[in-house]
PDB file of N, CA and C in Angstrom:
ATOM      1  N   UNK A   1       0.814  -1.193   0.000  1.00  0.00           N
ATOM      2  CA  UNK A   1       0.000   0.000   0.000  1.00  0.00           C
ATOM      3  C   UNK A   1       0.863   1.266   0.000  1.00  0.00           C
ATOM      4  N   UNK A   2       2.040   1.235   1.043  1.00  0.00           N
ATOM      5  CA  UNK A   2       3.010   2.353   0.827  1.00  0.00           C
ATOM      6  C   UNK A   2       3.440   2.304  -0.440  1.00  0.00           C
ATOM      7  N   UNK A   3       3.624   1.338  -1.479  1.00  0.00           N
ATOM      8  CA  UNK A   3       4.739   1.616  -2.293  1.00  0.00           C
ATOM      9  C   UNK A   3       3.627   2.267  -3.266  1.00  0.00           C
ATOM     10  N   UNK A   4       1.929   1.756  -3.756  1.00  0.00           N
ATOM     11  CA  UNK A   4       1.084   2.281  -4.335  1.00  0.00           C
ATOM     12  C   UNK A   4       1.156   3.929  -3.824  1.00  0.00           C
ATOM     13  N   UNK A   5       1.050   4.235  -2.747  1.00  0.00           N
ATOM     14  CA  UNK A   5       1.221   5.866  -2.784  1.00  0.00           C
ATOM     15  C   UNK A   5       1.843   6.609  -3.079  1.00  0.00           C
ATOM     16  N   UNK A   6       3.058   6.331  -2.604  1.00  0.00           N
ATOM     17  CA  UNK A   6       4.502   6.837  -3.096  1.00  0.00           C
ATOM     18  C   UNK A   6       4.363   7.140  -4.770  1.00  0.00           C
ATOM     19  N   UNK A   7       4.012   5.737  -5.128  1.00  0.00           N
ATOM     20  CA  UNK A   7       3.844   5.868  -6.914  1.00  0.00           C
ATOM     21  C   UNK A   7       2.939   7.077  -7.263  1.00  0.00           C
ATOM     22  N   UNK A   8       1.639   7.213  -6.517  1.00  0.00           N
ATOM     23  CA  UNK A   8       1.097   7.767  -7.481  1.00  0.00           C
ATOM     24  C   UNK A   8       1.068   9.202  -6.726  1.00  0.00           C
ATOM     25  N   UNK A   9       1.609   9.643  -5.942  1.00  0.00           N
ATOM     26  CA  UNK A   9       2.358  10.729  -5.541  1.00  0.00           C
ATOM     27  C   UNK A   9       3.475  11.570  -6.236  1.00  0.00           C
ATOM     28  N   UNK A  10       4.349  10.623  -6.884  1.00  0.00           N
ATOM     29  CA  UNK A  10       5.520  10.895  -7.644  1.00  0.00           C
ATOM     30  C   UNK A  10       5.142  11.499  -9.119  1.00  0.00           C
ATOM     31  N   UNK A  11       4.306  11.192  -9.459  1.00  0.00           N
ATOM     32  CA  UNK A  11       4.069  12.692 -10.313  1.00  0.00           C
ATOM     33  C   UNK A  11       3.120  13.601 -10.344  1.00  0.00           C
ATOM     34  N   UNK A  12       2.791  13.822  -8.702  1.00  0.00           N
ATOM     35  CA  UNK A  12       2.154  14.832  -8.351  1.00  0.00           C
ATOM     36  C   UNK A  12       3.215  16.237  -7.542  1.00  0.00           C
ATOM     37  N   UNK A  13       4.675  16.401  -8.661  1.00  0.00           N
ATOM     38  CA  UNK A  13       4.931  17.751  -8.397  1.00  0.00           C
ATOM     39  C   UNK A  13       5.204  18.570  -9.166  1.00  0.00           C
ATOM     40  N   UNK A  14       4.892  19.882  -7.765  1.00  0.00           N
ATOM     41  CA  UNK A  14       4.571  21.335  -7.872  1.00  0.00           C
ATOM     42  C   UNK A  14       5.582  21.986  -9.511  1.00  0.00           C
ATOM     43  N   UNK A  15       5.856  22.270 -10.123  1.00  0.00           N
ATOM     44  CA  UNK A  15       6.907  22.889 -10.601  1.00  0.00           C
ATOM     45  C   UNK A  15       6.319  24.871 -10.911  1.00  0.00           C
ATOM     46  N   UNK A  16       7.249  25.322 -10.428  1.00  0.00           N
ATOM     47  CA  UNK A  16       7.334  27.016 -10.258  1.00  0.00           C
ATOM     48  C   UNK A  16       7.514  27.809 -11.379  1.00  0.00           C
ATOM     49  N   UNK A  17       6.511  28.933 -11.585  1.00  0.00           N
ATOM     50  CA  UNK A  17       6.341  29.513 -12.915  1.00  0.00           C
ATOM     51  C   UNK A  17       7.770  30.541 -12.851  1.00  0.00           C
ATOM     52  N   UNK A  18       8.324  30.466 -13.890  1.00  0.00           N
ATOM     53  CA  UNK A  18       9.723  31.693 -13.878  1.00  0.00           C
ATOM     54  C   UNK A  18       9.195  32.592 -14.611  1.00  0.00           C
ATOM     55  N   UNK A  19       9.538  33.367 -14.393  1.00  0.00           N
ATOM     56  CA  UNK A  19       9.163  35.450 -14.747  1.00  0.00           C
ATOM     57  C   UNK A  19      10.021  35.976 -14.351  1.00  0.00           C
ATOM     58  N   UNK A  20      10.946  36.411 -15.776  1.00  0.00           N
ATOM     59  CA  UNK A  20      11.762  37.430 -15.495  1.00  0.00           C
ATOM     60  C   UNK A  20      11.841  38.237 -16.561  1.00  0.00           C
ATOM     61  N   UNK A  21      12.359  39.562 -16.370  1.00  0.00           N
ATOM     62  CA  UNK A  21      12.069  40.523 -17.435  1.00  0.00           C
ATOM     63  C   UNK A  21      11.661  41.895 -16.712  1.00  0.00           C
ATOM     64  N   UNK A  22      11.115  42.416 -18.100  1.00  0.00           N
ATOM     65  CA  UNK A  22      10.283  43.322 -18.252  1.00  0.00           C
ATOM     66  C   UNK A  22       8.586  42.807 -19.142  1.00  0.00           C
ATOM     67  N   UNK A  23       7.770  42.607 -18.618  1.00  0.00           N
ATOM     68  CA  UNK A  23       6.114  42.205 -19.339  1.00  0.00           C
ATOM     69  C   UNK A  23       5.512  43.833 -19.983  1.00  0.00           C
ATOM     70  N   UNK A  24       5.914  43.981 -21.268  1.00  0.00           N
ATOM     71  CA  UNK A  24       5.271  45.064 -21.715  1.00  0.00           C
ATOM     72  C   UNK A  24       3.725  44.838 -22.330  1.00  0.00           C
ATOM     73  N   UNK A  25       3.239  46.189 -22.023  1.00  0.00           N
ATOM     74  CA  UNK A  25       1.391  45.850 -22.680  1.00  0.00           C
ATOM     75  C   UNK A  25       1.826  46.902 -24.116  1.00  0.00           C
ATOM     76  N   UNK A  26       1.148  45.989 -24.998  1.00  0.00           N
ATOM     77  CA  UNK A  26       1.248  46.361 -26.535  1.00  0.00           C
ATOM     78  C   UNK A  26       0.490  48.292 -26.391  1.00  0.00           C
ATOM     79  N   UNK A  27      -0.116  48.518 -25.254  1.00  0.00           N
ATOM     80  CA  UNK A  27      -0.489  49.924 -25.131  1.00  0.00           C
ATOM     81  C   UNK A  27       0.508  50.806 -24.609  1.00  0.00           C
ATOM     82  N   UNK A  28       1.219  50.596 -23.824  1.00  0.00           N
ATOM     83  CA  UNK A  28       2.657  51.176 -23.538  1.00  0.00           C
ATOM     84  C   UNK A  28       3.548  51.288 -24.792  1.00  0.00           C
ATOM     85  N   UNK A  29       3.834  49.872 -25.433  1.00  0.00           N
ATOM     86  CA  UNK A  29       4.692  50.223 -26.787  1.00  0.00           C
ATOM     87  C   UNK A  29       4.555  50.825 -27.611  1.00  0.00           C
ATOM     88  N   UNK A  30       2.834  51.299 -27.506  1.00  0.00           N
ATOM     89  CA  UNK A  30       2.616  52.098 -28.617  1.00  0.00           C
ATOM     90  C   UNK A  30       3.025  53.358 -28.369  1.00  0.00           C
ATOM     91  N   UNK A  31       2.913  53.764 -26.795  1.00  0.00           N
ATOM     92  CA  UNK A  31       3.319  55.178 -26.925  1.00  0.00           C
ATOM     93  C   UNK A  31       4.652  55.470 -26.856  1.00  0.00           C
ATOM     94  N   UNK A  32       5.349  54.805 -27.121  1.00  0.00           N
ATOM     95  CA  UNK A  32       6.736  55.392 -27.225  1.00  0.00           C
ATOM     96  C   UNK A  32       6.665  55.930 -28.654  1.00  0.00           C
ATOM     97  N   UNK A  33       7.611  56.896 -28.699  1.00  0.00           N
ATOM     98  CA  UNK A  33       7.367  57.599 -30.212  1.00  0.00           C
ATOM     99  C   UNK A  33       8.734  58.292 -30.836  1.00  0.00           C
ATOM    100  N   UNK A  34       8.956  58.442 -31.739  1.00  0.00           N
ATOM    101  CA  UNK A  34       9.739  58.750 -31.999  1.00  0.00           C
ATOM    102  C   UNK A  34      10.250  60.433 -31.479  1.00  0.00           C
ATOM    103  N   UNK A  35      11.869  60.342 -30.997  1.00  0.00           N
ATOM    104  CA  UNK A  35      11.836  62.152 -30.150  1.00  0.00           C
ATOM    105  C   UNK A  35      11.699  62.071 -29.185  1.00  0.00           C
ATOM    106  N   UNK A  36      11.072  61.147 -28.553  1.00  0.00           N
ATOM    107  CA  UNK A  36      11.159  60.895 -26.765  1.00  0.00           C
ATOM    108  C   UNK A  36      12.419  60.596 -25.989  1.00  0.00           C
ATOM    109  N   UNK A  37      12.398  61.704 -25.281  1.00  0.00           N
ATOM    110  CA  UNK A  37      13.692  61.183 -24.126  1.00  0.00           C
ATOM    111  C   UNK A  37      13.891  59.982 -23.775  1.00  0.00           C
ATOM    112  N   UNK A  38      14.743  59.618 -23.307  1.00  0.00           N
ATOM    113  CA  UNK A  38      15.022  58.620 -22.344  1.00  0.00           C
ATOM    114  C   UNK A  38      14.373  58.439 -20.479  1.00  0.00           C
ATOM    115  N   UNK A  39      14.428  59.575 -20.278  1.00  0.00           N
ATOM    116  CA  UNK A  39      13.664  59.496 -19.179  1.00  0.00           C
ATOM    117  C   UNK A  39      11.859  59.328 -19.333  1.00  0.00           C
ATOM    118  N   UNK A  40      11.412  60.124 -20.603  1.00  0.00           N
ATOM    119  CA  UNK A  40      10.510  59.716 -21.330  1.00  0.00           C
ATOM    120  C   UNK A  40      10.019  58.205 -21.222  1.00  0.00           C
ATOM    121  N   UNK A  41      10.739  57.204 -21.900  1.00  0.00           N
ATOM    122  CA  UNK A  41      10.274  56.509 -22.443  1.00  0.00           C
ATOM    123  C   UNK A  41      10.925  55.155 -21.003  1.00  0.00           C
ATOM    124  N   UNK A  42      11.708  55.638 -20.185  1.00  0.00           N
ATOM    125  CA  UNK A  42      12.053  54.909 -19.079  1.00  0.00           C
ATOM    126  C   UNK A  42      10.288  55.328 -18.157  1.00  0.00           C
ATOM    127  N   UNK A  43       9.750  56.511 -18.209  1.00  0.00           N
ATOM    128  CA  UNK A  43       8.529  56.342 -17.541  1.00  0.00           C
ATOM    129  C   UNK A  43       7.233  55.523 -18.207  1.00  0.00           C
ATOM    130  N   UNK A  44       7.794  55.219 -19.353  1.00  0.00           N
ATOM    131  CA  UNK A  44       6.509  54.432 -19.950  1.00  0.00           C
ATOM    132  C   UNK A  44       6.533  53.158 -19.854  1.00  0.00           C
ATOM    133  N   UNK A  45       7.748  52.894 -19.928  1.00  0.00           N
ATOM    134  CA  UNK A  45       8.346  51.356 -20.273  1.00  0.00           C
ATOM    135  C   UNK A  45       8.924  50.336 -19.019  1.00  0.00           C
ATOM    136  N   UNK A  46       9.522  51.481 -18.372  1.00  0.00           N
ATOM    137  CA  UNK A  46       9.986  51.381 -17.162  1.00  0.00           C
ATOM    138  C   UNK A  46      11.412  51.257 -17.472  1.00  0.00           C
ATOM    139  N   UNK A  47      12.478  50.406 -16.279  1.00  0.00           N
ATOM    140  CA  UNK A  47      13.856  50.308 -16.606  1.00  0.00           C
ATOM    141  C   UNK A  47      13.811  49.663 -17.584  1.00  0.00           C
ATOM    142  N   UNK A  48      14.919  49.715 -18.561  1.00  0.00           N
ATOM    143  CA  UNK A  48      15.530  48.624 -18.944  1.00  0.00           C
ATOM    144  C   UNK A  48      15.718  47.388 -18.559  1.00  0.00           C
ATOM    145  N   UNK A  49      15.834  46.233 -18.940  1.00  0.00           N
ATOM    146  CA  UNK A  49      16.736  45.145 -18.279  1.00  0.00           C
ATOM    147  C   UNK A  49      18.019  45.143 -18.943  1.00  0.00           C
ATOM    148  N   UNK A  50      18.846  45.810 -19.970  1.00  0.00           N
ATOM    149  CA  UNK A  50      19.860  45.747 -20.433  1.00  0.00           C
ATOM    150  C   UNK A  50      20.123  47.301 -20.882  1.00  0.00           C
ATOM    151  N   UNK A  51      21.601  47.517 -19.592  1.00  0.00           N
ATOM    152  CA  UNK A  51      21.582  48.462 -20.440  1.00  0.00           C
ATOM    153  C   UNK A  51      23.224  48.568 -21.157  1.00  0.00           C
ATOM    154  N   UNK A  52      23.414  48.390 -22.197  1.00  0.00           N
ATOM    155  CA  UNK A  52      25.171  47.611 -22.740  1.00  0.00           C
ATOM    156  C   UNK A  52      25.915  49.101 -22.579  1.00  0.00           C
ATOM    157  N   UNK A  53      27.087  48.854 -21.604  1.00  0.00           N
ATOM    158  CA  UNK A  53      28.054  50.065 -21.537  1.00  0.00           C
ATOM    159  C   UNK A  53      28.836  50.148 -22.532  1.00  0.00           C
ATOM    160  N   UNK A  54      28.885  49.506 -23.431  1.00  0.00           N
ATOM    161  CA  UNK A  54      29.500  49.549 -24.743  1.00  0.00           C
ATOM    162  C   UNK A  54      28.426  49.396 -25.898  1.00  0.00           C
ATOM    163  N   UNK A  55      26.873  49.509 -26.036  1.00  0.00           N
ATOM    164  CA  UNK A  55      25.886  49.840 -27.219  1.00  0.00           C
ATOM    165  C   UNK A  55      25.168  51.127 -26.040  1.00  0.00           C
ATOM    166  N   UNK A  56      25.706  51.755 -25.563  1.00  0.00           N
ATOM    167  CA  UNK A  56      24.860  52.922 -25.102  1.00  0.00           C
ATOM    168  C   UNK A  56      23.714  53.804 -25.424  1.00  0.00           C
ATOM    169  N   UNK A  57      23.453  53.662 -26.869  1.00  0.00           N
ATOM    170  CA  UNK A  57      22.567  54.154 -27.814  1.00  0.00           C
ATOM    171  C   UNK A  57      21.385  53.363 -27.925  1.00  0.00           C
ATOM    172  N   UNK A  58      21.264  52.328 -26.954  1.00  0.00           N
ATOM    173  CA  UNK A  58      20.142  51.201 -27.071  1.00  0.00           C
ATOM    174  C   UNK A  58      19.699  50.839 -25.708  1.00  0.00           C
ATOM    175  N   UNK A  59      18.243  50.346 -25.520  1.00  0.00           N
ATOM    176  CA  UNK A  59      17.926  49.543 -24.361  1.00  0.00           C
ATOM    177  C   UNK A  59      17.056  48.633 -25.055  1.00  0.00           C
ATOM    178  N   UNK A  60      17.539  47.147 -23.835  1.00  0.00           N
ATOM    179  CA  UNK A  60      16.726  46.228 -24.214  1.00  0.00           C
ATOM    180  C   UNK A  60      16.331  46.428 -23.191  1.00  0.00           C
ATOM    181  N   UNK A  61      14.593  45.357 -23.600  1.00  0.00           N
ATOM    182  CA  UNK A  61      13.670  45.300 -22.766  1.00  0.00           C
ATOM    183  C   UNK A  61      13.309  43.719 -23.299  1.00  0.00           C
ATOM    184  N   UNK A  62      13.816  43.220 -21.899  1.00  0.00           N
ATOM    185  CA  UNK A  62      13.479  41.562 -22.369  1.00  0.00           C
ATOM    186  C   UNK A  62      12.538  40.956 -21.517  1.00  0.00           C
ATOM    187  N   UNK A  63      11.688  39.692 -21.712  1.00  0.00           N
ATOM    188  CA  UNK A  63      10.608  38.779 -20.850  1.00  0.00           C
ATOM    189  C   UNK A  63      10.935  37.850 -21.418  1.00  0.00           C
ATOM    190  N   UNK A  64      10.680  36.695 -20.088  1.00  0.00           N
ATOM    191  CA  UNK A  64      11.174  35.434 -19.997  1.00  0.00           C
ATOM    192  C   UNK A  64       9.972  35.034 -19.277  1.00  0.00           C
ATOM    193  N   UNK A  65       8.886  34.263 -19.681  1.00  0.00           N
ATOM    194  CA  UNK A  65       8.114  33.371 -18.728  1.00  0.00           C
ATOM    195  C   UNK A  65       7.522  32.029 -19.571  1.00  0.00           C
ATOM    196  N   UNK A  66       7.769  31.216 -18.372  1.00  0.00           N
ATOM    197  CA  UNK A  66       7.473  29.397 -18.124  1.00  0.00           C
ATOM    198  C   UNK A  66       6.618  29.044 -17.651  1.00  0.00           C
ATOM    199  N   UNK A  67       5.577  28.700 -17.719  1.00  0.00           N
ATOM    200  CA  UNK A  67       4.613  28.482 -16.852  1.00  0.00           C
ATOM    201  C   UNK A  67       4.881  27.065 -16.237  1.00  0.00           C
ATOM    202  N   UNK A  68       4.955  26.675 -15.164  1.00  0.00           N
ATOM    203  CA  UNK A  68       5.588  25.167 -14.067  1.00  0.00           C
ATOM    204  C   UNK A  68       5.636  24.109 -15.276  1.00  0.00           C
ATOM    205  N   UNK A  69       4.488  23.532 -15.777  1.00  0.00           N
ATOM    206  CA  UNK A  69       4.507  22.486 -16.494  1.00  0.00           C
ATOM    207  C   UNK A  69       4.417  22.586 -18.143  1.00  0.00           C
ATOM    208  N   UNK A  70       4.711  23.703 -18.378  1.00  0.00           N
ATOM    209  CA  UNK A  70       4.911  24.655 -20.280  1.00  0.00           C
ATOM    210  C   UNK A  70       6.102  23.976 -20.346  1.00  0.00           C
ATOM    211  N   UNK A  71       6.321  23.326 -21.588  1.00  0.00           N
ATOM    212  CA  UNK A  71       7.799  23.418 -21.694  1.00  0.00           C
ATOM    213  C   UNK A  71       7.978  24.661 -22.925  1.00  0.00           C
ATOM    214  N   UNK A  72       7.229  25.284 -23.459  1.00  0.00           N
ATOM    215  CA  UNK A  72       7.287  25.877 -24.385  1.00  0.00           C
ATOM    216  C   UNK A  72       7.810  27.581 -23.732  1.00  0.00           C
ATOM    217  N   UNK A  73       8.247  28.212 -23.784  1.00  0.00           N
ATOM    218  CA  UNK A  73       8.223  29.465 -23.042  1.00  0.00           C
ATOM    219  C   UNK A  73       8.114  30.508 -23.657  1.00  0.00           C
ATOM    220  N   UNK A  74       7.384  31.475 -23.168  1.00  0.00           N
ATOM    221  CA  UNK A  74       6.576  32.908 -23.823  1.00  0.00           C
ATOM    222  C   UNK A  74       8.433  33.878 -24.149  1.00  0.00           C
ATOM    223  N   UNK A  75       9.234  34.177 -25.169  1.00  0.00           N
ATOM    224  CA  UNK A  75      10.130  35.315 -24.913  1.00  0.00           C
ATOM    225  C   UNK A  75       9.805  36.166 -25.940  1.00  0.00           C
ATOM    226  N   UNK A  76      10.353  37.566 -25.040  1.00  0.00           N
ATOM    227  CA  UNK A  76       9.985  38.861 -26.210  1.00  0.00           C
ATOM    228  C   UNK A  76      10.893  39.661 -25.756  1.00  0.00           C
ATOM    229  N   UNK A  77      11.258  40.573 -26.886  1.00  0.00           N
ATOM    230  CA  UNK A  77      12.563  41.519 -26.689  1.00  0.00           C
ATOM    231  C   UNK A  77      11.936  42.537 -27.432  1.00  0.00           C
ATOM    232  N   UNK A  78      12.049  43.619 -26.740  1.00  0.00           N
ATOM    233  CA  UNK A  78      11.797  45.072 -27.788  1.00  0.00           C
ATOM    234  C   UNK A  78      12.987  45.740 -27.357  1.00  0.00           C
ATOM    235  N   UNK A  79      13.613  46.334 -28.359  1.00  0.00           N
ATOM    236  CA  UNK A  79      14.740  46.946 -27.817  1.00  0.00           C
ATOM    237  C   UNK A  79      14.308  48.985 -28.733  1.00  0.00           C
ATOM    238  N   UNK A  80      14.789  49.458 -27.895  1.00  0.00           N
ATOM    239  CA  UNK A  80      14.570  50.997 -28.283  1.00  0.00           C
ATOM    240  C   UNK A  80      16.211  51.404 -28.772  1.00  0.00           C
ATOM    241  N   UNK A  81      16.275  52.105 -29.534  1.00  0.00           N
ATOM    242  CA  UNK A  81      17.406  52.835 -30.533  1.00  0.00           C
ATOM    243  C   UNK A  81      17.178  54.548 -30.026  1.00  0.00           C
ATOM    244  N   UNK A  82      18.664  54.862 -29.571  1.00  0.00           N
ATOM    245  CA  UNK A  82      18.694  56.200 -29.134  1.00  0.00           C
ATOM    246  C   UNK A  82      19.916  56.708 -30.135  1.00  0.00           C
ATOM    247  N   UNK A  83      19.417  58.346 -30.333  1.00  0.00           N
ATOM    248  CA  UNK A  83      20.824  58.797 -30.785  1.00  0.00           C
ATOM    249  C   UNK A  83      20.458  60.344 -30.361  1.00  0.00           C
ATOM    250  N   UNK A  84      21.491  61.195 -29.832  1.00  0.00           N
ATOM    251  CA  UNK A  84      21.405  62.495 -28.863  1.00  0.00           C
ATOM    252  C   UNK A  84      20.632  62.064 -28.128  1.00  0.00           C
ATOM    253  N   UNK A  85      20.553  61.107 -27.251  1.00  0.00           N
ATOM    254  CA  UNK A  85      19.422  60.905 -26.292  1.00  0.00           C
ATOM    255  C   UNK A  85      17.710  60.677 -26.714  1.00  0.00           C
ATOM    256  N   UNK A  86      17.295  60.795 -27.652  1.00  0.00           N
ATOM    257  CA  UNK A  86      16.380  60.477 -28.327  1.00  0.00           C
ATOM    258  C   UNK A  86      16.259  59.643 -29.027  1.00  0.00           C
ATOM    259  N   UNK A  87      14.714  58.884 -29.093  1.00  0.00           N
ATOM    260  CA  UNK A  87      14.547  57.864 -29.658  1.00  0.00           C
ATOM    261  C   UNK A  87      14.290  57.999 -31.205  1.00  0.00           C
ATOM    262  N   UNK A  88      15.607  56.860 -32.064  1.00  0.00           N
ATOM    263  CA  UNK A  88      14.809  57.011 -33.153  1.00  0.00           C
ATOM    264  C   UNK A  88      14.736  55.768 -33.950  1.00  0.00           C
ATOM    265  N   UNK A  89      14.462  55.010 -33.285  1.00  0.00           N
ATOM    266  CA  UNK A  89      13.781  53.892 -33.897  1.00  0.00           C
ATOM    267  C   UNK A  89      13.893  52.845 -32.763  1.00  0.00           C
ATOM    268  N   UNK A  90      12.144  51.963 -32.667  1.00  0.00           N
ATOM    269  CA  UNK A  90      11.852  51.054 -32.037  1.00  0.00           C
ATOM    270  C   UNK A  90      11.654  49.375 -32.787  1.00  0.00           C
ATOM    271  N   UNK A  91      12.825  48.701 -32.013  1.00  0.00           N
ATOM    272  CA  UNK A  91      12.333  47.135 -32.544  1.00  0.00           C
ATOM    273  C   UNK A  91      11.334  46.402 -31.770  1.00  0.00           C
ATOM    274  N   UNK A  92       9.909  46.141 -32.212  1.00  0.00           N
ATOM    275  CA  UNK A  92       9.305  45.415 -31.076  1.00  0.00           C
ATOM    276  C   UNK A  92       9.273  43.723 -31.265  1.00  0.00           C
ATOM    277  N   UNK A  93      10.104  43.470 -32.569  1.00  0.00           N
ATOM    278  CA  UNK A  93       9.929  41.967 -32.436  1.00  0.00           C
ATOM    279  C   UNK A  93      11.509  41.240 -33.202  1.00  0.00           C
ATOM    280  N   UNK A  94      12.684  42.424 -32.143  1.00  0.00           N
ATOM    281  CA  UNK A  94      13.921  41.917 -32.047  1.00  0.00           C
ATOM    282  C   UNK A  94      14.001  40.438 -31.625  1.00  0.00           C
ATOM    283  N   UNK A  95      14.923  39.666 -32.651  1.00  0.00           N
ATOM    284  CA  UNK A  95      15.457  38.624 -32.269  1.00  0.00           C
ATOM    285  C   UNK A  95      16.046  37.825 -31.160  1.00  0.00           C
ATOM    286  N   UNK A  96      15.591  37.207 -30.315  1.00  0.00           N
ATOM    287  CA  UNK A  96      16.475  36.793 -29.287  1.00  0.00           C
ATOM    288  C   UNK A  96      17.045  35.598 -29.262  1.00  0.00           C
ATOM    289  N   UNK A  97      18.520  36.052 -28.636  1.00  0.00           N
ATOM    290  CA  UNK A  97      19.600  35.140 -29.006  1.00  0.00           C
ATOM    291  C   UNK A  97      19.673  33.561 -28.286  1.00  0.00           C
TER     292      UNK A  97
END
């Protein structure tokens, strides 16, 4: 009887959803616009998750989520293009590596 429980216990586990990132709403991305500051578009978007001290002219904005038993996983990268501090051009369906 113990060993019947054990069994059918053993694939009754939990596994934990991972979320990491930034989760942007397609209504936020829209308002970024071209000409917007950086502090601008850091209040819309929020931080960065990448910000490269050597591509300084860019932020990525990356999401990573798994749901426990997904093996498939949701990723998205929009990365924003700066030059004088202003935005001038947005990727919203940059490649991730």
């Amino acid at each position: 009887m113990a060993l019947l429980c054990a069994l059918s216990l053993a694939g009754c586990v939990y596994k934990v959803d991972i979320l990491q990132g930034n989760h942007l709403d397609d209504e936020a991305i829209e308002q970024v616009e071209i000409g917007m500051t950086r502090s601008q578009v850091r209040f819309i978007l929020g931080t960065p998750m990448v910000q490269d001290p050597f591509h300084e002219s860019r932020w990525d904005y990356v999401y990573y989520f798994k749901r426990g038993g997904n093996y498939d996983p949701i990723r998205q990268r929009l990365v924003v293009y700066f030059e004088d501090d202003k935005v001038v051009s947005v990727d919203k369906d940059a490649p991730i590596d």
